[in-house]
N, C-alpha and C. Protein backbone atom coordinates (compact mmCIF):
# COMPACT_ATOMS: atom_id res chain seq x y z
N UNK A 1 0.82 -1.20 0.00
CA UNK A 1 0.00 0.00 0.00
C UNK A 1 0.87 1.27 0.00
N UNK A 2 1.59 1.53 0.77
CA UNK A 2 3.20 2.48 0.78
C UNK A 2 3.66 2.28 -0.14
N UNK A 3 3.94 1.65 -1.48
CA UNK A 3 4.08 1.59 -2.24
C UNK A 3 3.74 2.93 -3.38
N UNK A 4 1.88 2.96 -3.10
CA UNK A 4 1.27 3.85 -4.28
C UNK A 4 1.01 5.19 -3.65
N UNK A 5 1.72 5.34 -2.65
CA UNK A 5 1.58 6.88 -2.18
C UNK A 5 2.06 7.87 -2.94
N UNK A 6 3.29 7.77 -3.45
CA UNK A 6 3.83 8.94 -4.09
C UNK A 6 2.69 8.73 -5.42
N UNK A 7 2.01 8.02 -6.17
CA UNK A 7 1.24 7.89 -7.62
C UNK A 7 -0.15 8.81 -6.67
N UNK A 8 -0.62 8.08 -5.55
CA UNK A 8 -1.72 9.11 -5.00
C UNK A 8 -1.93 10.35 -4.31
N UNK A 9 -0.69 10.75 -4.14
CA UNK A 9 0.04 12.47 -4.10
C UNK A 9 0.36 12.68 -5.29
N UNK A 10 0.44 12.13 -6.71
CA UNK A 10 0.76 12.96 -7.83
C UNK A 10 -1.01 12.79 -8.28
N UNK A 11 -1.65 12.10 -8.00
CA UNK A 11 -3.42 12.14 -8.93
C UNK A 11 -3.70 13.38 -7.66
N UNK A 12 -3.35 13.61 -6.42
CA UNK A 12 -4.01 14.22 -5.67
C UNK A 12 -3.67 15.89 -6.28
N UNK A 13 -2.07 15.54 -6.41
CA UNK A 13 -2.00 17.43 -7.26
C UNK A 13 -2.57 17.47 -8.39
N UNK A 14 -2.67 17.02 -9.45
CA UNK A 14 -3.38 16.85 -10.36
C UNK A 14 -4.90 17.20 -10.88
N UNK A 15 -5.24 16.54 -9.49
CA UNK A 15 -6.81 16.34 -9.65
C UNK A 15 -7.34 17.17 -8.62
N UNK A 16 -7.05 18.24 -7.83
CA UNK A 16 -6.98 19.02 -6.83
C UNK A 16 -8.10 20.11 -7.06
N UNK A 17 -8.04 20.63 -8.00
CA UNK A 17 -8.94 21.69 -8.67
C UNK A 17 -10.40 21.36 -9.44
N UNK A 18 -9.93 20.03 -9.82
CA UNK A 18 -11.63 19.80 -10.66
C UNK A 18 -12.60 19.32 -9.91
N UNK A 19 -13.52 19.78 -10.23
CA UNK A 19 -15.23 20.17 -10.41
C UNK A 19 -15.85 18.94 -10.59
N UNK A 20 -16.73 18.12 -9.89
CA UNK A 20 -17.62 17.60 -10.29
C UNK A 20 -18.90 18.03 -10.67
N UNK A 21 -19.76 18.25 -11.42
CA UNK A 21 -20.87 18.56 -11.49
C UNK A 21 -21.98 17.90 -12.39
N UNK A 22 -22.90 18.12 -11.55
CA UNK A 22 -24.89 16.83 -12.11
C UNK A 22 -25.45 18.25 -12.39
N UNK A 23 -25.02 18.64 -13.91
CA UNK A 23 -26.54 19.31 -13.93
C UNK A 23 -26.28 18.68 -15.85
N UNK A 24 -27.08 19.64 -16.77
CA UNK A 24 -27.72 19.27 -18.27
C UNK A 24 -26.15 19.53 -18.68
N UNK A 25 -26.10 18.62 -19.31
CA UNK A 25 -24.54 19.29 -20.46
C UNK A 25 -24.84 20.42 -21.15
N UNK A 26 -26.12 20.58 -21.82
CA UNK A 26 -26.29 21.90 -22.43
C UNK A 26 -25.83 22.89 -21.63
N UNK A 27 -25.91 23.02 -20.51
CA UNK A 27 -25.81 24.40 -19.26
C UNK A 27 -24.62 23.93 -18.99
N UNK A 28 -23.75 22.68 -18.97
CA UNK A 28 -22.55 22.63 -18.06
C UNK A 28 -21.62 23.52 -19.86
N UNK A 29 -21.66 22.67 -20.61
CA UNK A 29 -20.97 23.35 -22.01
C UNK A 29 -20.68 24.47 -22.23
N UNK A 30 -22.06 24.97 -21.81
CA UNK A 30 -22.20 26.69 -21.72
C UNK A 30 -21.80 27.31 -20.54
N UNK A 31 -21.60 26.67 -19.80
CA UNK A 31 -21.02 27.38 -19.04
C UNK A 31 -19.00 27.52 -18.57
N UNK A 32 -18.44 26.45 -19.12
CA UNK A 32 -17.05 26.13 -19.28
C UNK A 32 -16.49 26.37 -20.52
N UNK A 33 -17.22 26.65 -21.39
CA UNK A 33 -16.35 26.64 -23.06
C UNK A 33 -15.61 27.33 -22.74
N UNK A 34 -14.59 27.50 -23.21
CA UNK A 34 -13.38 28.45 -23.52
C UNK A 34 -12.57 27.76 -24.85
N UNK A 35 -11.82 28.42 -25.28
CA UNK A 35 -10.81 27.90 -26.62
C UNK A 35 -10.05 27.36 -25.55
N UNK A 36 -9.70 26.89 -24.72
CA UNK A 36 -8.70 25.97 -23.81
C UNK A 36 -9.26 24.86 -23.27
N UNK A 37 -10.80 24.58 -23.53
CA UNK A 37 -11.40 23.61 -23.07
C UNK A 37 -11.63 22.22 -23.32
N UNK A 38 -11.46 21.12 -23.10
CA UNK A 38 -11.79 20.10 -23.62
C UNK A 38 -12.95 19.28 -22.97
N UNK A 39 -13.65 18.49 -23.74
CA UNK A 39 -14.96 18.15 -23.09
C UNK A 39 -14.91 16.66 -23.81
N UNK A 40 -14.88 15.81 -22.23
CA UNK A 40 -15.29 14.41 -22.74
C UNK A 40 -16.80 14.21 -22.59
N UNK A 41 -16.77 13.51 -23.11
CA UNK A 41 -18.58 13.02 -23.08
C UNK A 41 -18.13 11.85 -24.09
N UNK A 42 -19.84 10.74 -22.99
CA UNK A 42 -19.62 9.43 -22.62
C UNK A 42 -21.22 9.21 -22.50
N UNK A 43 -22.24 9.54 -23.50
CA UNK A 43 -23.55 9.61 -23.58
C UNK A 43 -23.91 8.07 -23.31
N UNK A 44 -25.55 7.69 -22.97
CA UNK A 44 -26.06 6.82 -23.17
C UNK A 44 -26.03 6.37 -24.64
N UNK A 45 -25.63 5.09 -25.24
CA UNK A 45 -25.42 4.65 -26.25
C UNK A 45 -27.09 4.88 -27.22
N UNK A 46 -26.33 5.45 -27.99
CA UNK A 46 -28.05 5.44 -29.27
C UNK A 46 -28.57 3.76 -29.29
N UNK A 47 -29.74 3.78 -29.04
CA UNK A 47 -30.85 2.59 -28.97
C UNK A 47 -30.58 1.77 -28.20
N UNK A 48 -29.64 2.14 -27.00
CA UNK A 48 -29.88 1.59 -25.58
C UNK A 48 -30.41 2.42 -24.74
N UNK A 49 -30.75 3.41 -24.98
CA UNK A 49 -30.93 4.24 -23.70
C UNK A 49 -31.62 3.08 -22.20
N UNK A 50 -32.69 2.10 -22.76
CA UNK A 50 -33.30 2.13 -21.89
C UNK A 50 -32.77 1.22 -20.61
N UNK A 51 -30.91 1.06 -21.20
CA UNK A 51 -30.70 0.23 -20.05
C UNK A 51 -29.79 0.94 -18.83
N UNK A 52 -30.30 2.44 -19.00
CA UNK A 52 -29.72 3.62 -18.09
C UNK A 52 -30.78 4.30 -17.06
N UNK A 53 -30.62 4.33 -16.10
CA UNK A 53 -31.57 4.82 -15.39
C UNK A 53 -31.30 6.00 -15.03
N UNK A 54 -32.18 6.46 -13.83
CA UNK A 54 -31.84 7.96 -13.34
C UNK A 54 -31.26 9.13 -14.63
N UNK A 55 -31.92 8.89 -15.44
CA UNK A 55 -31.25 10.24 -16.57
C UNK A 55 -32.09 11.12 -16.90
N UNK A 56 -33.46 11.70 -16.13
CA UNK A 56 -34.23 11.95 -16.11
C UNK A 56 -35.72 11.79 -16.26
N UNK A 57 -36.39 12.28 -16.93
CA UNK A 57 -38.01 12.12 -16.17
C UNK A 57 -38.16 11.35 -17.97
N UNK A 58 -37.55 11.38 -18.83
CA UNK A 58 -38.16 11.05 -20.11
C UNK A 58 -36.51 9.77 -20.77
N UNK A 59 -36.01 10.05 -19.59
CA UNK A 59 -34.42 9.06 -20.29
C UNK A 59 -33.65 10.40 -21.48
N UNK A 60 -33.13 9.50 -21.97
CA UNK A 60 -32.09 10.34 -22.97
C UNK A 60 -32.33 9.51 -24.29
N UNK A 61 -33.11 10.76 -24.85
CA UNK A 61 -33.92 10.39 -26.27
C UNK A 61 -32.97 10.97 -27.30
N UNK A 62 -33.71 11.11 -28.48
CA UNK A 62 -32.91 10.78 -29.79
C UNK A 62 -32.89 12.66 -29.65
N UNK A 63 -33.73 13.17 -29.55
CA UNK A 63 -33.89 14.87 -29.18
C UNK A 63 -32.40 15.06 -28.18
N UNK A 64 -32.67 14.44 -27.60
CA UNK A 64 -31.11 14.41 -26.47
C UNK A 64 -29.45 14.73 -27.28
N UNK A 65 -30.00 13.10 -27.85
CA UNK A 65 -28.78 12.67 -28.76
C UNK A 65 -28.57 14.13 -29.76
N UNK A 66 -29.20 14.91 -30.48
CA UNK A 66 -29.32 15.88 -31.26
C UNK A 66 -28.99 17.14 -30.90
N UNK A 67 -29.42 16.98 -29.40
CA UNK A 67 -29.21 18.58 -28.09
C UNK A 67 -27.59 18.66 -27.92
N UNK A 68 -27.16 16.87 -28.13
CA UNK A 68 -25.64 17.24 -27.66
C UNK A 68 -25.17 17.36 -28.82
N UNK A 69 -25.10 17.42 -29.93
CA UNK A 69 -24.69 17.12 -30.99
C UNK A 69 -24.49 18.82 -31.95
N UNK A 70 -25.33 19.22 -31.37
CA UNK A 70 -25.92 20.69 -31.83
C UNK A 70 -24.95 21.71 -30.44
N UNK A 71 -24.65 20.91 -29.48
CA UNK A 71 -24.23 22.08 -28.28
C UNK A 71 -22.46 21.58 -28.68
N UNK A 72 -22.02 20.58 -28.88
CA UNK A 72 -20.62 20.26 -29.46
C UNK A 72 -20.37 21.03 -30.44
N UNK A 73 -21.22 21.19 -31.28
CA UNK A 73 -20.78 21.27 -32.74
C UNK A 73 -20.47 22.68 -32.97
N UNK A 74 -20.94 23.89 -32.08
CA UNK A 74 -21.07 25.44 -31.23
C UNK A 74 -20.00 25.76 -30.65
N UNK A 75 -19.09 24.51 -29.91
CA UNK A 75 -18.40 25.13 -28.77
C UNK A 75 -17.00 25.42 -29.45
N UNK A 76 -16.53 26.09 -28.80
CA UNK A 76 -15.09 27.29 -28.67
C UNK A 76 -13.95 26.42 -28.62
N UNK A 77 -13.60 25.41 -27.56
CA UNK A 77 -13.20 24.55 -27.05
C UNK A 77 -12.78 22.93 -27.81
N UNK A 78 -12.55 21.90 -27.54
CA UNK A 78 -12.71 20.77 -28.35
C UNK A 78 -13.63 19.79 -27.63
N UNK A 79 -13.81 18.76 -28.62
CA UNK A 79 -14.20 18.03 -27.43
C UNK A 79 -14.03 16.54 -28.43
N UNK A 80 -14.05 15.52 -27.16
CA UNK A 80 -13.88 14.12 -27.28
C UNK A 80 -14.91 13.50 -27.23
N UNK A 81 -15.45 12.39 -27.81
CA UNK A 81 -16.92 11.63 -27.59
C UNK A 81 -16.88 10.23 -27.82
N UNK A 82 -17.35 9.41 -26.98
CA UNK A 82 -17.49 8.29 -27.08
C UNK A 82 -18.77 7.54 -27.61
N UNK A 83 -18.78 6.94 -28.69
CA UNK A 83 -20.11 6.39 -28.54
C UNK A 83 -20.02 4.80 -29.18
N UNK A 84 -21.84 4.09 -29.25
CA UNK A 84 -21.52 2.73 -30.14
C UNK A 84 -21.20 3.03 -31.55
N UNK A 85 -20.99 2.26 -32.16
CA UNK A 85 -20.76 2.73 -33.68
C UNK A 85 -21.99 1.99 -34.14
N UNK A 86 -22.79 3.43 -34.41
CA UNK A 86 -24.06 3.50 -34.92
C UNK A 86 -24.51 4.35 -36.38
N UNK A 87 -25.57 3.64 -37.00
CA UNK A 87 -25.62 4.73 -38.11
C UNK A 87 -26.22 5.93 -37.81
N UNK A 88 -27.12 6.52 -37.32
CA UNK A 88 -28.04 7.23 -36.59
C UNK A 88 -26.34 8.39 -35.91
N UNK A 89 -25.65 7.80 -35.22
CA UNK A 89 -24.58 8.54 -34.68
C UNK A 89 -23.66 8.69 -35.46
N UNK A 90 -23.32 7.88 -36.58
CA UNK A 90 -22.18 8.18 -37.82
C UNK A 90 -22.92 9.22 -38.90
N UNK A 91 -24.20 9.24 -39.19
CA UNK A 91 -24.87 10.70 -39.87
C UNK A 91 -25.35 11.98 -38.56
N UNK A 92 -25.41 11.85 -37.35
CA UNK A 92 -25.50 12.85 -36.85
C UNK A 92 -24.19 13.73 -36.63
N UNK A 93 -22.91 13.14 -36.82
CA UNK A 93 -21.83 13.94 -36.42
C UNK A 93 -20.92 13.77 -38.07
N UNK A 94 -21.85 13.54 -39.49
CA UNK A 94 -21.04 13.70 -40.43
C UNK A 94 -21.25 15.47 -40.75
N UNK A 95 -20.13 15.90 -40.38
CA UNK A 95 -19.83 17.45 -40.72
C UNK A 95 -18.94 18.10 -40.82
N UNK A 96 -18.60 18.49 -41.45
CA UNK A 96 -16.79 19.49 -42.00
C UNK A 96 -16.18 19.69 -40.34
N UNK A 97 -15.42 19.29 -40.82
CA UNK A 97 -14.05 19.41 -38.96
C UNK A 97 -14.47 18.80 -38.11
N UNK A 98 -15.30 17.55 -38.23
CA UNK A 98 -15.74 16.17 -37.55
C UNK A 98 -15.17 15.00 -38.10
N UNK A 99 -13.96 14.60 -36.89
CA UNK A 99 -12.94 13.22 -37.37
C UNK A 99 -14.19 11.91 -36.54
N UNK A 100 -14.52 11.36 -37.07
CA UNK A 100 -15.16 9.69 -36.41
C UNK A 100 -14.26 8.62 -36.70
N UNK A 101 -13.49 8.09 -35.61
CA UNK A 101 -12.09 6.90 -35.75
C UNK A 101 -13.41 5.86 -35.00
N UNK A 102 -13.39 4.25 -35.80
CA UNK A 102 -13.51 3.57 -35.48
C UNK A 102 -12.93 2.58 -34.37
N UNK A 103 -13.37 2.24 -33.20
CA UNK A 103 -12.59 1.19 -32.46
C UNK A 103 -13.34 0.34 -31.65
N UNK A 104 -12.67 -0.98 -31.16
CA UNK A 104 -13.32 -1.68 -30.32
C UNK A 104 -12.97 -2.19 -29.00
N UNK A 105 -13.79 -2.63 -28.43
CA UNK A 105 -12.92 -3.06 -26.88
C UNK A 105 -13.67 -3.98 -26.66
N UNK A 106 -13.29 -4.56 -25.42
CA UNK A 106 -13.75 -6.30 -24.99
C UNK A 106 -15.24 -5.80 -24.51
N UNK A 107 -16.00 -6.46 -24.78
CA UNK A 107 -17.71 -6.32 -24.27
C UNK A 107 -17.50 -7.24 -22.99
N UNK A 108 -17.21 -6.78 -21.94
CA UNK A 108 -17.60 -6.79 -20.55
C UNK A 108 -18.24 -7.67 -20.30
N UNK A 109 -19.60 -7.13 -20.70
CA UNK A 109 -21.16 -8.19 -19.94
C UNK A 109 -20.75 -9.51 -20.88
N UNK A 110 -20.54 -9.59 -22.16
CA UNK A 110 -20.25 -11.43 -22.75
C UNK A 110 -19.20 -11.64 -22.36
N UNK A 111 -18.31 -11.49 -21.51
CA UNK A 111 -16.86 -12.52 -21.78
C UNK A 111 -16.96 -13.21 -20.62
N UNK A 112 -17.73 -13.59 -19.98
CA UNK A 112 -18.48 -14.69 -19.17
C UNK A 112 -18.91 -15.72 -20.01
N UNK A 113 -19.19 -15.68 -21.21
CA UNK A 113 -20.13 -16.75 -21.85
C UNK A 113 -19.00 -16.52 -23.24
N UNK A 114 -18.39 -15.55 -23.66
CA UNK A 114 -17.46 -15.15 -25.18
C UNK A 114 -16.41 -14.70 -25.00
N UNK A 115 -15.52 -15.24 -24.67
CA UNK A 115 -14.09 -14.66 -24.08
C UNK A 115 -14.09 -14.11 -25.63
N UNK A 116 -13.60 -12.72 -24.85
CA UNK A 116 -12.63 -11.96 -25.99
C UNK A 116 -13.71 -11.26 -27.39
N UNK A 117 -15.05 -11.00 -26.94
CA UNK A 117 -15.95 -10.83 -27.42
C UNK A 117 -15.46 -9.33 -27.66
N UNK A 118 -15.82 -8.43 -28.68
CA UNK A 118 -15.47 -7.53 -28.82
C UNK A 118 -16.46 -6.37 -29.45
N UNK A 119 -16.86 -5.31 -28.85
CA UNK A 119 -17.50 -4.09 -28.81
C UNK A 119 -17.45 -2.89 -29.83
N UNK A 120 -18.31 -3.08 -31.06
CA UNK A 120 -17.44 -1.26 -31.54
C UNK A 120 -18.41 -0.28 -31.30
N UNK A 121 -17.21 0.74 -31.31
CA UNK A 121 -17.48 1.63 -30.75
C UNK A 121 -16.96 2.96 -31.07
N UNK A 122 -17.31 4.60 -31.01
CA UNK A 122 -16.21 4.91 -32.47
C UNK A 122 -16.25 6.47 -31.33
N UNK A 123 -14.43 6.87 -31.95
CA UNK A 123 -14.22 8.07 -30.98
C UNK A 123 -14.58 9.37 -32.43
N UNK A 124 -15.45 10.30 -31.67
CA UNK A 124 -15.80 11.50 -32.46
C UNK A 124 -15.01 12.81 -32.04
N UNK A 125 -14.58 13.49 -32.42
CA UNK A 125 -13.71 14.46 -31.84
C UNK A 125 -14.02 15.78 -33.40
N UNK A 126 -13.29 16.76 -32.63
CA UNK A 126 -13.77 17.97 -33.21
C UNK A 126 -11.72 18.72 -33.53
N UNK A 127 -11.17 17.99 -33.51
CA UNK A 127 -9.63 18.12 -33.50
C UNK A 127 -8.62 16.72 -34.11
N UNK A 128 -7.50 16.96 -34.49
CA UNK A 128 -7.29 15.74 -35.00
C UNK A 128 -6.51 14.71 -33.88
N UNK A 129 -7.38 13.49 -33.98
CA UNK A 129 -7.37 12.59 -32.72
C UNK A 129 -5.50 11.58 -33.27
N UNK A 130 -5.13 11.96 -34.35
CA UNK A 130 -3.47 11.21 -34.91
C UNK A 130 -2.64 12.00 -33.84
N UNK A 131 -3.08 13.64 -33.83
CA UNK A 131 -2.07 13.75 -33.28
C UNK A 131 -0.50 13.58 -32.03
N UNK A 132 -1.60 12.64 -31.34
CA UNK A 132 -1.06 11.83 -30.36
C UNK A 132 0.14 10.67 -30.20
N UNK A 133 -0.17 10.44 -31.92
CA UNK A 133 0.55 9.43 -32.02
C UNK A 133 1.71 9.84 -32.99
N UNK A 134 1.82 11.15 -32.97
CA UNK A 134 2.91 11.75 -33.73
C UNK A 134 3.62 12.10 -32.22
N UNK A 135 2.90 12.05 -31.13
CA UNK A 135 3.89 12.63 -30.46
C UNK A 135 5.35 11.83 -29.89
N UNK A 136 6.46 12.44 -29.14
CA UNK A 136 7.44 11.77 -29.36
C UNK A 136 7.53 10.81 -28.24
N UNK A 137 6.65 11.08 -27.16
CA UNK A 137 6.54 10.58 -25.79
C UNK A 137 5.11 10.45 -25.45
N UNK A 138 4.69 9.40 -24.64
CA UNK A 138 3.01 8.98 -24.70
C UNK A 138 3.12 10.01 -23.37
N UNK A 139 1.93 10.39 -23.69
CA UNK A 139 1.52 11.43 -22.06
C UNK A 139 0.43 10.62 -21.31
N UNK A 140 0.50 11.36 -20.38
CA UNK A 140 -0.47 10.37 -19.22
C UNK A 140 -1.10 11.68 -18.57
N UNK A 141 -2.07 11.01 -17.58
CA UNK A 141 -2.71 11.81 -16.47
C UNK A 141 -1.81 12.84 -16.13
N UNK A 142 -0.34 12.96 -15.42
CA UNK A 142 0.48 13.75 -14.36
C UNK A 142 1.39 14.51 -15.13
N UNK A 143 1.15 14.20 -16.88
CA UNK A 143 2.03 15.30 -18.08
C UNK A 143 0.93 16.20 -18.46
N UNK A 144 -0.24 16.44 -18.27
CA UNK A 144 -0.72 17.27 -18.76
C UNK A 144 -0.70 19.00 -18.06
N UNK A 145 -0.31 19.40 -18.62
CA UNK A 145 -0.44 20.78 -18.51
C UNK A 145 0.95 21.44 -18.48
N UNK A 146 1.78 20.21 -18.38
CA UNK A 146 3.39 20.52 -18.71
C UNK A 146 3.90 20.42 -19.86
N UNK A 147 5.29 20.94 -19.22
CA UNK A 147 6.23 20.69 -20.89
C UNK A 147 7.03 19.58 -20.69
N UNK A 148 7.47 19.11 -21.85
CA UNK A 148 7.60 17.99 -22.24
C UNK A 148 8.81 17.84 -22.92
């Protein structure tokens, strides 16, 4: 356990300043944009909603899906998005300076019954998502905001 102290004094400086906050992304968006901003979002998957609860009085409908799509597409800032790889979500975010990278990961709930079962799922971003991999050194959590 003494071991991960110095890693949980570097997430503790790190992570010292941020904000949790439960209110509408529309109002949180609008209220943080800046050209220095980055915004992950991690929506209820298009045509699952209904296996999400607590997301309000009507769930998170396709109007939803469109509210965020329309409040991204506005902002100052960048932003990152996760979703399933859907058609409904591959024509809502086809638009000039919208990169959609395909990818997949292990599906969780089958690899009880499908080892190694695999999920797609596709990253949407508003910036170019290569650039990372041009870089010369992988960054992590405790490099950001430094130099390098």
């Amino acid at each position: 356990m003494r071991a991960n102290f110095p890693l949980i004094e570097q997430a503790h400086r790190r992570l010292k300043d941020v904000v949790v906050e439960n209110k509408d992304f529309e109002k949180l968006i609008r209220q943080y944009d800046r050209p220095v901003s980055l915004f992950y979002c991690d929506p209820p998957y298009h045509a699952t909603e209904g296996y999400y609860q607590n997301i309000g009085e009507d769930g998170f409908t396709e109007k939803d899906h469109i509210r965020l799509r329309d409040a991204l597409l506005s902002i100052e800032g960048k932003f990152l998005l996760s979703y399933n790889d859907d058609a409904f979500v591959r024509e809502l975010y086809d638009a000039p300076g919208i990169q959609i990278e395909a990818v997949t990961r292990l599906n969780n709930i089958k690899q009880r019954y499908d080892p190694n079962c695999q999920f797609a799922e596709v990253f949407i971003a508003n910036y170019d998502m290569t650039e990372r991999q041009r870089a010369a050194t992988q960054l992590n959590l405790f490099d950001f905001g430094q130099e390098i």
